[in-house]
PDB file of N, CA and C in Angstrom:
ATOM      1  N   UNK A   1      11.450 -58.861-167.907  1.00  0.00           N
ATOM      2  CA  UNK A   1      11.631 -57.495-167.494  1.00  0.00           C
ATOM      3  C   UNK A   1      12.490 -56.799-168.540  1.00  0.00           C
ATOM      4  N   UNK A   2      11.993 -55.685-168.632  1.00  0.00           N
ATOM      5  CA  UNK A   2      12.853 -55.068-169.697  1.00  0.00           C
ATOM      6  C   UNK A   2      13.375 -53.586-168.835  1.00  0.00           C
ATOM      7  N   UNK A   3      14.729 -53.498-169.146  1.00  0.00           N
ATOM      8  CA  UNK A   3      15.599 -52.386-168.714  1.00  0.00           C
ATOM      9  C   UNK A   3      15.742 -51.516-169.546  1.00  0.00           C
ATOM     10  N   UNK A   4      15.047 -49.836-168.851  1.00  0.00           N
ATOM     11  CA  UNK A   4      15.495 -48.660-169.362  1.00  0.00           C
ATOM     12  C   UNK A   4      16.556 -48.170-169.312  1.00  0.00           C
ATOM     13  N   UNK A   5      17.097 -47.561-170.157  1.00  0.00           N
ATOM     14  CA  UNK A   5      18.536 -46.626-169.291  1.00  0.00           C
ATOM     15  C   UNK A   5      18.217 -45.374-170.287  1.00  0.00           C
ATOM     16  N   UNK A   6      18.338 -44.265-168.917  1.00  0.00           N
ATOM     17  CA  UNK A   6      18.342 -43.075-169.142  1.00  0.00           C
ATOM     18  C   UNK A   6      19.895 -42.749-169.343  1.00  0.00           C
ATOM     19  N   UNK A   7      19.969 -41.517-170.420  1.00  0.00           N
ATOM     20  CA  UNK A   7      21.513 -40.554-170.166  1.00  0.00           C
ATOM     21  C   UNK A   7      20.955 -38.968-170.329  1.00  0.00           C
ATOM     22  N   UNK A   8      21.820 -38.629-170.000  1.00  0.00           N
ATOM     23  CA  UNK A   8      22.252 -36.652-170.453  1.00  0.00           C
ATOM     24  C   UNK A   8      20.462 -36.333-169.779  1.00  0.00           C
ATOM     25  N   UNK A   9      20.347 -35.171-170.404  1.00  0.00           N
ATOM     26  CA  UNK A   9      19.434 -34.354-170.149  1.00  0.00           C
ATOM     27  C   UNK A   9      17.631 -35.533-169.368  1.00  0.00           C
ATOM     28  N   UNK A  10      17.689 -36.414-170.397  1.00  0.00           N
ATOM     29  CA  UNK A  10      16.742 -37.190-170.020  1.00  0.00           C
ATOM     30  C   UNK A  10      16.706 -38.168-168.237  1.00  0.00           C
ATOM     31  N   UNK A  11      17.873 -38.268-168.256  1.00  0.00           N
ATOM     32  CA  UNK A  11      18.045 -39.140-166.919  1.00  0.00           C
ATOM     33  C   UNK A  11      17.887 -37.989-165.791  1.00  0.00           C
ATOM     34  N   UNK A  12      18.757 -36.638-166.396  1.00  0.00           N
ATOM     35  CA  UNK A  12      18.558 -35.844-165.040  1.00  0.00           C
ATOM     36  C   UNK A  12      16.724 -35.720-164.640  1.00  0.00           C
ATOM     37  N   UNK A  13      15.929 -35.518-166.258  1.00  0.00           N
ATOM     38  CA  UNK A  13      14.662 -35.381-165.908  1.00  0.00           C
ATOM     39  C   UNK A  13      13.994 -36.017-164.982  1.00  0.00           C
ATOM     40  N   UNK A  14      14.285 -37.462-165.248  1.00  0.00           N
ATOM     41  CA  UNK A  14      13.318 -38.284-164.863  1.00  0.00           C
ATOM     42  C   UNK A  14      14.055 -38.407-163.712  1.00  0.00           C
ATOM     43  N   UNK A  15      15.588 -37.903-162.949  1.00  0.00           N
ATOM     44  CA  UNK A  15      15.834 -38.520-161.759  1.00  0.00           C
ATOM     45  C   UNK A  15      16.137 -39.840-161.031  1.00  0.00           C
ATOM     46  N   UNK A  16      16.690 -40.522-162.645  1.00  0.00           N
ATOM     47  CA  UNK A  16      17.261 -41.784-162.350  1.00  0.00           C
ATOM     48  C   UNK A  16      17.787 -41.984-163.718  1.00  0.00           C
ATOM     49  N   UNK A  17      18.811 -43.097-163.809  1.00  0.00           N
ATOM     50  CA  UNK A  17      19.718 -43.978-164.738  1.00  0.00           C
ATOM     51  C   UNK A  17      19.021 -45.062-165.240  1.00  0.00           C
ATOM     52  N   UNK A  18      18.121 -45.519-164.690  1.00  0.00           N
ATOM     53  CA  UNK A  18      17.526 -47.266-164.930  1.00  0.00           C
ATOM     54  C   UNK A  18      16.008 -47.260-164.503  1.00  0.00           C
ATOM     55  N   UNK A  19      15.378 -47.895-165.397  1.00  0.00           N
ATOM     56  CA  UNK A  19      14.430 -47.655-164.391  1.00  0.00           C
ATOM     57  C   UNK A  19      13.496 -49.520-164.995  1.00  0.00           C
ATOM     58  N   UNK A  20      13.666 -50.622-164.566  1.00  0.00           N
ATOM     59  CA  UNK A  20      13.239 -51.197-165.002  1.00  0.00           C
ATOM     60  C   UNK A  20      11.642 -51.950-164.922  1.00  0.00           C
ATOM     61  N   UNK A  21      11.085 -52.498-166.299  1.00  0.00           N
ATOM     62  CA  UNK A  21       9.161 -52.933-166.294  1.00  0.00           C
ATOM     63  C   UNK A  21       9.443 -54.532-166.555  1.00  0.00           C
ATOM     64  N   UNK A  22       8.492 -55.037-165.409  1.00  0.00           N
ATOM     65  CA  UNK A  22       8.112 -55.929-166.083  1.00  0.00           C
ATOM     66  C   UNK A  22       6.900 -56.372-167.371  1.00  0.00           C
ATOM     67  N   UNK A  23       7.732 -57.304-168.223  1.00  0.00           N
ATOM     68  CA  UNK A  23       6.484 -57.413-169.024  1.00  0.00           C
ATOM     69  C   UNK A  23       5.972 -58.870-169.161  1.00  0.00           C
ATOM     70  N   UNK A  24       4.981 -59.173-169.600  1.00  0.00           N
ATOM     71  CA  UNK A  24       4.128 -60.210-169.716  1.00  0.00           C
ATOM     72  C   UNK A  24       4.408 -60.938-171.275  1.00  0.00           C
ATOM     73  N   UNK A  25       4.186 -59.690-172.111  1.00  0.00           N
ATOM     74  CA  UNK A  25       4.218 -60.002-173.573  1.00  0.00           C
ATOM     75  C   UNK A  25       4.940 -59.102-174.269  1.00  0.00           C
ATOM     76  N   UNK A  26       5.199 -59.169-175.291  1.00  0.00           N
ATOM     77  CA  UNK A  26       6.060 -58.378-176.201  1.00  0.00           C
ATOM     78  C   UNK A  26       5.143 -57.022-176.333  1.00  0.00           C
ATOM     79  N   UNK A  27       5.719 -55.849-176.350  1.00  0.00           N
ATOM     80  CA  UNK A  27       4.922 -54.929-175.919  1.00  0.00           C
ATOM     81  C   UNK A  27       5.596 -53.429-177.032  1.00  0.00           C
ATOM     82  N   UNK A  28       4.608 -52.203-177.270  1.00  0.00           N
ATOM     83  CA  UNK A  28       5.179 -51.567-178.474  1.00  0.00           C
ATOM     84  C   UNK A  28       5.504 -50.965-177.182  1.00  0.00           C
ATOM     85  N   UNK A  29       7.254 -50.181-177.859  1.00  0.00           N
ATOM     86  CA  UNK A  29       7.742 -49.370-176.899  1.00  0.00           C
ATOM     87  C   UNK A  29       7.328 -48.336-176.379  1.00  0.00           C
ATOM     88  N   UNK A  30       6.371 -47.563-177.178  1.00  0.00           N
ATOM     89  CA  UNK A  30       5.405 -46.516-176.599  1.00  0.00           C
ATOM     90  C   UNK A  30       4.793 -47.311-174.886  1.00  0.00           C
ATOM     91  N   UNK A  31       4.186 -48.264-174.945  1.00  0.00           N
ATOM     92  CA  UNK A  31       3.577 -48.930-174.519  1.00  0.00           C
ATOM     93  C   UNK A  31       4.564 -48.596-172.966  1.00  0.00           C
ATOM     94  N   UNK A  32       5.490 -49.499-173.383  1.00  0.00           N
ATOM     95  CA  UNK A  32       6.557 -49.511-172.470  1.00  0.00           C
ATOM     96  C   UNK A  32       7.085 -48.008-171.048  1.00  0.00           C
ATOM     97  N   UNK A  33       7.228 -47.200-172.401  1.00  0.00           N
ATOM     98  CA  UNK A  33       7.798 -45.923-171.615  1.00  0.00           C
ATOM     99  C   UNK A  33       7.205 -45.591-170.902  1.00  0.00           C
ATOM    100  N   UNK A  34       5.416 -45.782-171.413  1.00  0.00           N
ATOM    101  CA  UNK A  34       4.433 -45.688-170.473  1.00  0.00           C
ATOM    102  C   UNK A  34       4.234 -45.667-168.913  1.00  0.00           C
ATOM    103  N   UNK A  35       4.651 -46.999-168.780  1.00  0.00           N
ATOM    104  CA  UNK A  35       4.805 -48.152-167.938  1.00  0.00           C
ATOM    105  C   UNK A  35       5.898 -47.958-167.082  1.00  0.00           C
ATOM    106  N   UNK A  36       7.064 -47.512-167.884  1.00  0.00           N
ATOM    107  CA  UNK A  36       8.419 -46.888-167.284  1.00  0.00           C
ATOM    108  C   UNK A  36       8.109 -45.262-166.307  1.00  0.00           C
ATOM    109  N   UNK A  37       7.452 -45.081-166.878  1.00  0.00           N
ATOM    110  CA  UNK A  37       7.230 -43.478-166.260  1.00  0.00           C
ATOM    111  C   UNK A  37       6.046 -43.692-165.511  1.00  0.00           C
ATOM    112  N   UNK A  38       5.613 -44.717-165.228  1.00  0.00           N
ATOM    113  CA  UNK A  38       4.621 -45.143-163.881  1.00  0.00           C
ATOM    114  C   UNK A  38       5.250 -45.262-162.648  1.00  0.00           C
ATOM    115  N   UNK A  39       6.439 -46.666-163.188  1.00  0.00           N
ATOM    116  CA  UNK A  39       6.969 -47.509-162.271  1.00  0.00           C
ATOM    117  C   UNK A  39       7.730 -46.202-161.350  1.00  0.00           C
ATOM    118  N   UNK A  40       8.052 -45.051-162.155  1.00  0.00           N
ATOM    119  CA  UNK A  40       9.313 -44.183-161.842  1.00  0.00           C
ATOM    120  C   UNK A  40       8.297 -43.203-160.822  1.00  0.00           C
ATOM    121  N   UNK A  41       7.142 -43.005-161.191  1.00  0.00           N
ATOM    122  CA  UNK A  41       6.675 -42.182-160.647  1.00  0.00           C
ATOM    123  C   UNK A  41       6.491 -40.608-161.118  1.00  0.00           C
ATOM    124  N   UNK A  42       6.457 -40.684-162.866  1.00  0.00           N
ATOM    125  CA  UNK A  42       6.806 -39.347-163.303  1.00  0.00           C
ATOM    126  C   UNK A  42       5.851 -38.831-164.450  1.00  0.00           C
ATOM    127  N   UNK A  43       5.929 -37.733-165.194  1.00  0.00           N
ATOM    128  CA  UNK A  43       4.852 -37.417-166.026  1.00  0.00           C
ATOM    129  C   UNK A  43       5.523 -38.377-167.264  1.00  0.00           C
ATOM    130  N   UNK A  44       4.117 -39.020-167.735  1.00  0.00           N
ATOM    131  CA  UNK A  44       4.415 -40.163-168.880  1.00  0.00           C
ATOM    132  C   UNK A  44       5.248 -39.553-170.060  1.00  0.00           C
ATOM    133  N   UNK A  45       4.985 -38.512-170.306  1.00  0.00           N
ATOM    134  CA  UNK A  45       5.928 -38.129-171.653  1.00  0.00           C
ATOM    135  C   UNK A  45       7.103 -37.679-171.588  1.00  0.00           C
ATOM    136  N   UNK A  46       7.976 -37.424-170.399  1.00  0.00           N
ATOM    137  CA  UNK A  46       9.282 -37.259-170.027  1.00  0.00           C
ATOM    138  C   UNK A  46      10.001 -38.264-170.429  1.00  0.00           C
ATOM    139  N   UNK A  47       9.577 -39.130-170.997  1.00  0.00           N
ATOM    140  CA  UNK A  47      10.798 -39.949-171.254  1.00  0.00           C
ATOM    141  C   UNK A  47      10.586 -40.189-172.785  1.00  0.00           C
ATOM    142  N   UNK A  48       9.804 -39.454-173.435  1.00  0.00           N
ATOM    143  CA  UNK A  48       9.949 -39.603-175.150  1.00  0.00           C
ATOM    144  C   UNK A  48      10.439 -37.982-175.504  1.00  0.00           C
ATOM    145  N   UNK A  49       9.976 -37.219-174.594  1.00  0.00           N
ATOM    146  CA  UNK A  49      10.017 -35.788-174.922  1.00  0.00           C
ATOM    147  C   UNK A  49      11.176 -35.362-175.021  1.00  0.00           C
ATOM    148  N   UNK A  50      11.771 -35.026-176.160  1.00  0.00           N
ATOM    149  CA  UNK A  50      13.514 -34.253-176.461  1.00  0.00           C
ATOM    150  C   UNK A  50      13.987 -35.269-177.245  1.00  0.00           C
ATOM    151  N   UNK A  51      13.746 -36.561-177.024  1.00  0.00           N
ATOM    152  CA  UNK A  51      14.657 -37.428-177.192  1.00  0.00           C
ATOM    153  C   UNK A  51      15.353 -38.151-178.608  1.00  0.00           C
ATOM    154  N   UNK A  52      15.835 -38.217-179.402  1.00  0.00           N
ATOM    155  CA  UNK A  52      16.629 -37.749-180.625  1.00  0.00           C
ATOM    156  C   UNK A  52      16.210 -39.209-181.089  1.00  0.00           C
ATOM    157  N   UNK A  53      16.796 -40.465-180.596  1.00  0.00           N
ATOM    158  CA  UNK A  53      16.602 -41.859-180.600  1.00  0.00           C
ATOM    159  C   UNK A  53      16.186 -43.304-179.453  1.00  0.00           C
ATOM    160  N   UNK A  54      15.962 -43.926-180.074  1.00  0.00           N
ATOM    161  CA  UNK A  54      15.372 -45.203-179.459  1.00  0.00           C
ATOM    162  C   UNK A  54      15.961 -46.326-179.934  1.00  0.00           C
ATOM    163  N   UNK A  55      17.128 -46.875-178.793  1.00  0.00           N
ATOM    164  CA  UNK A  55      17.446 -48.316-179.578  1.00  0.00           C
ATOM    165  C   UNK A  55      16.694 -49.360-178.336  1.00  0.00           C
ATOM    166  N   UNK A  56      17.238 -50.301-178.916  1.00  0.00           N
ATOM    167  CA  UNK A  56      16.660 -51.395-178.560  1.00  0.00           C
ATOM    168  C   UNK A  56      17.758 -52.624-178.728  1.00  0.00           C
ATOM    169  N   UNK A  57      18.178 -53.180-177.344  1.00  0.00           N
ATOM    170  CA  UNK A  57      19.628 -53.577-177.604  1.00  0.00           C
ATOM    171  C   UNK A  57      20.550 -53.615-178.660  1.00  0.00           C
ATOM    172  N   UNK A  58      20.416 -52.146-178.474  1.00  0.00           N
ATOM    173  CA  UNK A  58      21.921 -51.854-179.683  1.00  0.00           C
ATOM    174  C   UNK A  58      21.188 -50.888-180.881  1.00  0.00           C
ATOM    175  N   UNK A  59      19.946 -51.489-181.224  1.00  0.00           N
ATOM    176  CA  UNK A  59      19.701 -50.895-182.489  1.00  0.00           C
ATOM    177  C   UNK A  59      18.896 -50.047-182.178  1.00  0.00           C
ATOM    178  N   UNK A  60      18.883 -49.091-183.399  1.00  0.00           N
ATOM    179  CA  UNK A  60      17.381 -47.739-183.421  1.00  0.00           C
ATOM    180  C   UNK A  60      16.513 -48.502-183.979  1.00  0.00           C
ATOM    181  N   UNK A  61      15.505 -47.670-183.124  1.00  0.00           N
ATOM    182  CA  UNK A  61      14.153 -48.838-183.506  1.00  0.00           C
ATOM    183  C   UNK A  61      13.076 -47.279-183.037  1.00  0.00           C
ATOM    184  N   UNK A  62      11.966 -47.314-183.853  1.00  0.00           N
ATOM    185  CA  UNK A  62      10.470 -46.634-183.923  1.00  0.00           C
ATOM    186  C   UNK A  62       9.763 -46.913-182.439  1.00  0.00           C
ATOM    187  N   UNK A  63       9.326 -46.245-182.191  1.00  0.00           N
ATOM    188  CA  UNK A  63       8.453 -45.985-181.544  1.00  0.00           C
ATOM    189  C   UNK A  63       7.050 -47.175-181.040  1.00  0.00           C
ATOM    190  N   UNK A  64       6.876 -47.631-182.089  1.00  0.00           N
ATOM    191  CA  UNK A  64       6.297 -48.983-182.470  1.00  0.00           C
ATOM    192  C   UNK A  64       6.237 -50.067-182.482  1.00  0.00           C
ATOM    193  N   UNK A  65       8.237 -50.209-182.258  1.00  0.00           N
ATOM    194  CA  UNK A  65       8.525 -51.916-182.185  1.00  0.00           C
ATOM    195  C   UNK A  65       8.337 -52.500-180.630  1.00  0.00           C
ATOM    196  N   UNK A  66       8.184 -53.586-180.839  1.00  0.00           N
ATOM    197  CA  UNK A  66       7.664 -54.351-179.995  1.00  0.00           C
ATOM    198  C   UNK A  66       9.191 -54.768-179.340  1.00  0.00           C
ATOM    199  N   UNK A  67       8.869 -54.749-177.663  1.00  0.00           N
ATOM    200  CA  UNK A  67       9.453 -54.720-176.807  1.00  0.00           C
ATOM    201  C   UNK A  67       9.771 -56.063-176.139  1.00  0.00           C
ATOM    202  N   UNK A  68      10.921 -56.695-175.955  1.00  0.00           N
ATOM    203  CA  UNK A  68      10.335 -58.233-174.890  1.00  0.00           C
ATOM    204  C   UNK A  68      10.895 -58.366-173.781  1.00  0.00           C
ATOM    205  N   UNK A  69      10.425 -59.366-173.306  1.00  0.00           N
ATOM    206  CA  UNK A  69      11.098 -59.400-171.854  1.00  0.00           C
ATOM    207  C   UNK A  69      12.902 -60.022-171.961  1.00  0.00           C
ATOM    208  N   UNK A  70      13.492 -58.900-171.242  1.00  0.00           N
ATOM    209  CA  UNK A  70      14.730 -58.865-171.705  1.00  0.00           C
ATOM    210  C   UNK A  70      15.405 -58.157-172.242  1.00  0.00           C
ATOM    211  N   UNK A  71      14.835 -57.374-173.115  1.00  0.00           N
ATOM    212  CA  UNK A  71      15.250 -56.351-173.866  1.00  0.00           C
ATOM    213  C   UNK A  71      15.876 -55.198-172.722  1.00  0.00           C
ATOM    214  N   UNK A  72      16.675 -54.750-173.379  1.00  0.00           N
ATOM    215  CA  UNK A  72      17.709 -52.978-172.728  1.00  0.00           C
ATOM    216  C   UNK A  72      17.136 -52.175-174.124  1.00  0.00           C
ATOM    217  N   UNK A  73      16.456 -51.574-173.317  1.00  0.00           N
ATOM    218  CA  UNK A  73      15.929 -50.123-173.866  1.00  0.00           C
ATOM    219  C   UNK A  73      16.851 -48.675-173.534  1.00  0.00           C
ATOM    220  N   UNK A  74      17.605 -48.366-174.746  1.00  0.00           N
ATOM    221  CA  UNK A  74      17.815 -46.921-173.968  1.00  0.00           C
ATOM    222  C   UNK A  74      17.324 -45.685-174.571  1.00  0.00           C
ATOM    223  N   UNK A  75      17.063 -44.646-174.145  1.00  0.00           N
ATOM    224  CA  UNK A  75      16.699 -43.277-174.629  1.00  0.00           C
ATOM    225  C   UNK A  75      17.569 -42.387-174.598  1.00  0.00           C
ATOM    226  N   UNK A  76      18.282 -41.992-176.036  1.00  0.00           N
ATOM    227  CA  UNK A  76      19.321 -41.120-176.335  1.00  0.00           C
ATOM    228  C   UNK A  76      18.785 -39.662-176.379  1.00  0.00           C
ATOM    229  N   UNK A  77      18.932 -38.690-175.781  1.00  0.00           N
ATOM    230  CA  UNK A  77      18.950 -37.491-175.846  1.00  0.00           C
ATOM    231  C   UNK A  77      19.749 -36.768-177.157  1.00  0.00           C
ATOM    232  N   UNK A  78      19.287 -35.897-178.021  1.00  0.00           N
ATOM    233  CA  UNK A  78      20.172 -35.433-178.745  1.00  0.00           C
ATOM    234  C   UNK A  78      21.524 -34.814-178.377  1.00  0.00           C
ATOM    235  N   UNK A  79      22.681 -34.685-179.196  1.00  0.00           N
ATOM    236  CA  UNK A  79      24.291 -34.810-178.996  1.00  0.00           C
ATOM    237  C   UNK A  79      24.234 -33.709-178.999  1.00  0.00           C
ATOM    238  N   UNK A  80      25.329 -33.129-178.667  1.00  0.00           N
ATOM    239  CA  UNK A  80      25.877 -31.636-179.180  1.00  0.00           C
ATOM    240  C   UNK A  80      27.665 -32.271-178.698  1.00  0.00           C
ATOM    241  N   UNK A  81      28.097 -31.959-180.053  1.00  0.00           N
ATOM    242  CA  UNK A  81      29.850 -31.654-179.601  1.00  0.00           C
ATOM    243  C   UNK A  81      30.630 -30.783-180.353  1.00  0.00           C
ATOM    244  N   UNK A  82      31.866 -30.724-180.300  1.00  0.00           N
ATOM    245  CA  UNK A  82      32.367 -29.684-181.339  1.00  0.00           C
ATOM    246  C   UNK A  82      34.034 -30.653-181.312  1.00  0.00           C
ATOM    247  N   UNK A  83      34.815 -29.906-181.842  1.00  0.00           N
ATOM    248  CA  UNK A  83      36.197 -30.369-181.911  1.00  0.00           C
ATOM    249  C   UNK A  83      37.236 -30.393-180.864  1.00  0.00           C
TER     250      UNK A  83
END
């Protein structure tokens, strides 16, 4: 099973913090979000749409990389701060 975690603007979208898939096989994260925005019950591209980065426990990672069971997926919304 691999765990999403939503923050900021994206989590309010989708109406949750976590939303976790099981997977079978190593899977491209497109693939995944897919799957994530099934399980959630929501329009599939809400959870790539806005979104600045993609790590993949810990690291930024494409759109492309392959996903496994186990993996923490999160979807960073772009920042805004000031001083």
């Amino acid at each position: 099973m691999a765990r999403i975690l939503l923050f900021a603007s994206i989590k309010d979208r989708a109406g949750t913090g976590r939303i976790d898939v099981p997977l079978t096989a190593p899977t491209p994260l497109r693939a995944v979000l897919a799957k994530a925005a099934a399980a959630a019950g929501i329009e599939e591209g809400i959870l790539s749409r806005g979104c600045a980065l993609f790590a993949v426990n810990q690291e930024t990672v494409p759109l492309d990389h392959l996903v496994n069971d186990g993996d923490e997926v999160a979807l960073l919304p772009p920042m805004s701060g000031g001083r």
